[in-house]
Each structure stands twice: as C-alpha cells, then as structure tokens.
Protein backbone atom coordinates (compact mmCIF):
# COMPACT_ATOMS: atom_id res chain seq x y z
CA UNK A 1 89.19 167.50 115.29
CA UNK A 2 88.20 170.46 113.28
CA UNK A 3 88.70 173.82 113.60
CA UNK A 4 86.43 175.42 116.10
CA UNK A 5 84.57 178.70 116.71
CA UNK A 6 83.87 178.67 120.62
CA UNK A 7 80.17 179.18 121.19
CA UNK A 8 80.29 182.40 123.01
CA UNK A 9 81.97 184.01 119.69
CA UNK A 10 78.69 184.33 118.10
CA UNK A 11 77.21 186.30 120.67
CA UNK A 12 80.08 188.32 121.61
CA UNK A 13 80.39 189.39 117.55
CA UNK A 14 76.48 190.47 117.83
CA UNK A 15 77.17 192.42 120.86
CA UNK A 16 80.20 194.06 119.32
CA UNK A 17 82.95 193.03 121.41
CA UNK A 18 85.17 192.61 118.32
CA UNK A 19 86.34 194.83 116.18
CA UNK A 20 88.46 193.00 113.50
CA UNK A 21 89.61 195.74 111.92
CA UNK A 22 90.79 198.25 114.73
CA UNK A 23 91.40 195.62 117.99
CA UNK A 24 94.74 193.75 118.70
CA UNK A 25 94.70 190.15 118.45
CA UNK A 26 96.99 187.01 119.00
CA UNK A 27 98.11 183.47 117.61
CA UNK A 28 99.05 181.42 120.19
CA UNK A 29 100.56 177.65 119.60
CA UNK A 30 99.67 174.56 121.27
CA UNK A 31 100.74 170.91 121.55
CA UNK A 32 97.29 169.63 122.70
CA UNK A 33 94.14 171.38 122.50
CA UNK A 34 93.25 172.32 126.09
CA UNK A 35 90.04 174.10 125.00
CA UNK A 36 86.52 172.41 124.35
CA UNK A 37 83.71 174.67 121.73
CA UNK A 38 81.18 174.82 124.46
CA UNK A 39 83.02 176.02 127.70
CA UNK A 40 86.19 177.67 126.16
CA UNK A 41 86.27 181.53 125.97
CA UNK A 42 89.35 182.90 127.37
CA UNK A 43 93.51 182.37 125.96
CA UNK A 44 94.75 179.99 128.02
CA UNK A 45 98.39 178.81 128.68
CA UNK A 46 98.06 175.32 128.97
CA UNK A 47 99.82 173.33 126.71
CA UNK A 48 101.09 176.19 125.19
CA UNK A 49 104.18 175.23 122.49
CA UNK A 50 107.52 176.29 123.95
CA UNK A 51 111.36 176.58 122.66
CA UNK A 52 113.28 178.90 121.16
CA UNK A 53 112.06 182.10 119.54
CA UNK A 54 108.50 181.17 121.14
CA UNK A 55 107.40 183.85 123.68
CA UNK A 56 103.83 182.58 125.91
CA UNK A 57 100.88 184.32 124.66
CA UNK A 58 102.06 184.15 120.52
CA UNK A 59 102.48 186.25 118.21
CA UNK A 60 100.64 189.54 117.42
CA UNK A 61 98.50 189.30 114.36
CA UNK A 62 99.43 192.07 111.80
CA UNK A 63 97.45 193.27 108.85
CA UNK A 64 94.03 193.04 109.84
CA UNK A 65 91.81 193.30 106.89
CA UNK A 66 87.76 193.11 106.62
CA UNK A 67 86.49 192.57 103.66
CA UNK A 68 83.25 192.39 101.38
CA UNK A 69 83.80 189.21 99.38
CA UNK A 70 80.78 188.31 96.69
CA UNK A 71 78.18 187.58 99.07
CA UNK A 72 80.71 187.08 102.01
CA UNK A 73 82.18 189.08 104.68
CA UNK A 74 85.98 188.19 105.77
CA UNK A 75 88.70 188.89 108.15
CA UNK A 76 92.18 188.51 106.79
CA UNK A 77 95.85 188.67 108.63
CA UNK A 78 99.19 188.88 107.72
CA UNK A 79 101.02 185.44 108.01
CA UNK A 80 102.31 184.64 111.40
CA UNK A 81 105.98 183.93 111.27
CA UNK A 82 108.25 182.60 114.17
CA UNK A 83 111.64 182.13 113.13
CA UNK A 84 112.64 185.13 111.40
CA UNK A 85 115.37 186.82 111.64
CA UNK A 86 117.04 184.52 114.46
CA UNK A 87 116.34 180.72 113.63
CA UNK A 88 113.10 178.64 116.18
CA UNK A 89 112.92 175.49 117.25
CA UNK A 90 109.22 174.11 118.79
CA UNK A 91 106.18 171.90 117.79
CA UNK A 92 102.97 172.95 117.41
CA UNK A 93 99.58 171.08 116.65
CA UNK A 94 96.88 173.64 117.13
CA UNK A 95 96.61 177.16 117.32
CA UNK A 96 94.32 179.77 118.85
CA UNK A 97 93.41 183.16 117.80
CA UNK A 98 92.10 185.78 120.42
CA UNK A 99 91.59 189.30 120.94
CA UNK A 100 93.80 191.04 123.74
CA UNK A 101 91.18 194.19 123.39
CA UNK A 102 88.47 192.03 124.80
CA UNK A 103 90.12 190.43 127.41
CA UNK A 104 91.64 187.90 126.06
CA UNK A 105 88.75 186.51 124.41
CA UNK A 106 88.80 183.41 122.30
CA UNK A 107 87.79 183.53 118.70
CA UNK A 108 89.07 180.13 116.55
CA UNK A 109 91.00 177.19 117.28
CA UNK A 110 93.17 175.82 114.74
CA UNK A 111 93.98 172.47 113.98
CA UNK A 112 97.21 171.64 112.04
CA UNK A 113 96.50 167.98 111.82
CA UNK A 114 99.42 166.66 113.14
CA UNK A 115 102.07 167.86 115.19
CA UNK A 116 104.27 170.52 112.96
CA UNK A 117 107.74 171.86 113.46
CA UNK A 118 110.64 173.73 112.68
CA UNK A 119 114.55 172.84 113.98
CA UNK A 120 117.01 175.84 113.67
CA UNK A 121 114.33 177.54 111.23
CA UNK A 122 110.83 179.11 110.64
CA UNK A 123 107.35 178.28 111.77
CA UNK A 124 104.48 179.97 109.58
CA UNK A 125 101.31 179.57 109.70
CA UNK A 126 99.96 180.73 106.42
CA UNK A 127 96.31 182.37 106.26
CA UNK A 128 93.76 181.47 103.42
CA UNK A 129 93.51 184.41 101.44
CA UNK A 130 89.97 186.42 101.95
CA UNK A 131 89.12 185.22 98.24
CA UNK A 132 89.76 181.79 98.56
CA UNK A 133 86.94 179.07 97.82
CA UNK A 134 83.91 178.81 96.11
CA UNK A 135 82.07 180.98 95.99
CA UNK A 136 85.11 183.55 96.44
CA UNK A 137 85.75 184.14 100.36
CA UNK A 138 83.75 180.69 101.72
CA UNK A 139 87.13 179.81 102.47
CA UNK A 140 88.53 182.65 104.64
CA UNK A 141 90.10 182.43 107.80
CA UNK A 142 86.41 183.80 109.50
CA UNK A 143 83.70 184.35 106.47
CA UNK A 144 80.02 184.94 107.19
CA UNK A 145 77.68 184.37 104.50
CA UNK A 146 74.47 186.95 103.79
C-alpha cells in the first residue's frame, strides 16, 4: 500500500473545513492500517501502536507551515518525535494525520513500509521538506499543483 488521501478530504478542503495553518492536528501510529480511502474519515483507535512513551491519539503536530512552492501549494510540520527526553519503546507501520479542529477528521495515511521501531530510544517520523522534488514542492507532505 501507498499512502492515501481519504476521499472525503477533497471535498472537505473545498468546503473549508481545514485550515492548515491555524487548526490543531495529530500523528497517530498504527500496526495495521484499519482505514480503507473510500469509507475512512474519522481517527480511529484501532490498531493503534502502544508502549512506552506512546499516549492513544499521537502526537500533536507542531510548526504548521503553508507554503507557495513554484507552481505548488504545501503544508509542512515540524518532525514528530516520540522518545525524547525519556527513552520509547513501540512499533509502528503506518501513520495517520488528522485534524482535532474538525472533529477528528482524517487527512493522510502513511505507510512506513514495514513495521519500524525503537527499543529504549526515539521514534521520528521525519517530514519531506515543502521544497522537496521536482519540480520544487511535488514532493511535500500534502502539495497541490495549479
């Protein structure tokens, strides 16, 4: 699998129910992907990661940036770490991103590609910068093209 954009994210980002650079959102970790593109739109708890220094729900995203990009338009966050200052120890294979100002809405799911994990250390997931690809910002974490 691939990441995936649910298919009520369109829709909802026409109709202005997020607002990536003012709302709150999450990263939440999974070790299976309970969510499918077509019916998903909500966080949801199962299969949720769990283990030390891993609270349910995730992380709160930091840094929220929106950016022009050449011809592209991108959201940008701040790393996610877990694991930092006291040491985590969990697995993770996916991970979804929601907003907790629209009720929990669902925006991306993640795939790592394999099961990942940390023992007695950090877990990061590391956002593409806003610039990355080619053309500049094709590769962002969300990039829409004019």
């Amino acid at each position: 699998m691939a990441n995936e954009v649910p298919y009520a994210f369109p829709v909802e980002l026409l109709s202005g129910t997020h607002d990536f650079a003012s709302d709150t959102f999450k990263l939440a970790l999974y070790t299976a992907n309970p969510y499918t593109q077509s019916t998903s739109t909500v966080y949801v708890a199962t299969s949720e990661s769990s283990g030390t220094e891993y609270s349910a729900g995730g992380n709160t995203l930091s840094g929220n940036a929106v950016s022009n990009v050449t011809d592209y338009a991108t959201v940008d966050f701040t790393d996610s770490v877990w694991g930092s200052p006291t040491p985590a120890t969990f697995s993770a294979a996916y991970a979804a991103l929601y907003n907790t100002s629209a009720s929990n809405k669902l925006i991306v799911v993640l795939d790592f590609s394999g099961t990942k994990s940390c023992s007695n250390g950090t877990f990061t997931v590391t956002f593409p910068s806003p610039t990355s690809g080619s053309p500049s910002g094709a590769d962002a974490l969300l990039s829409i093209n004019s």
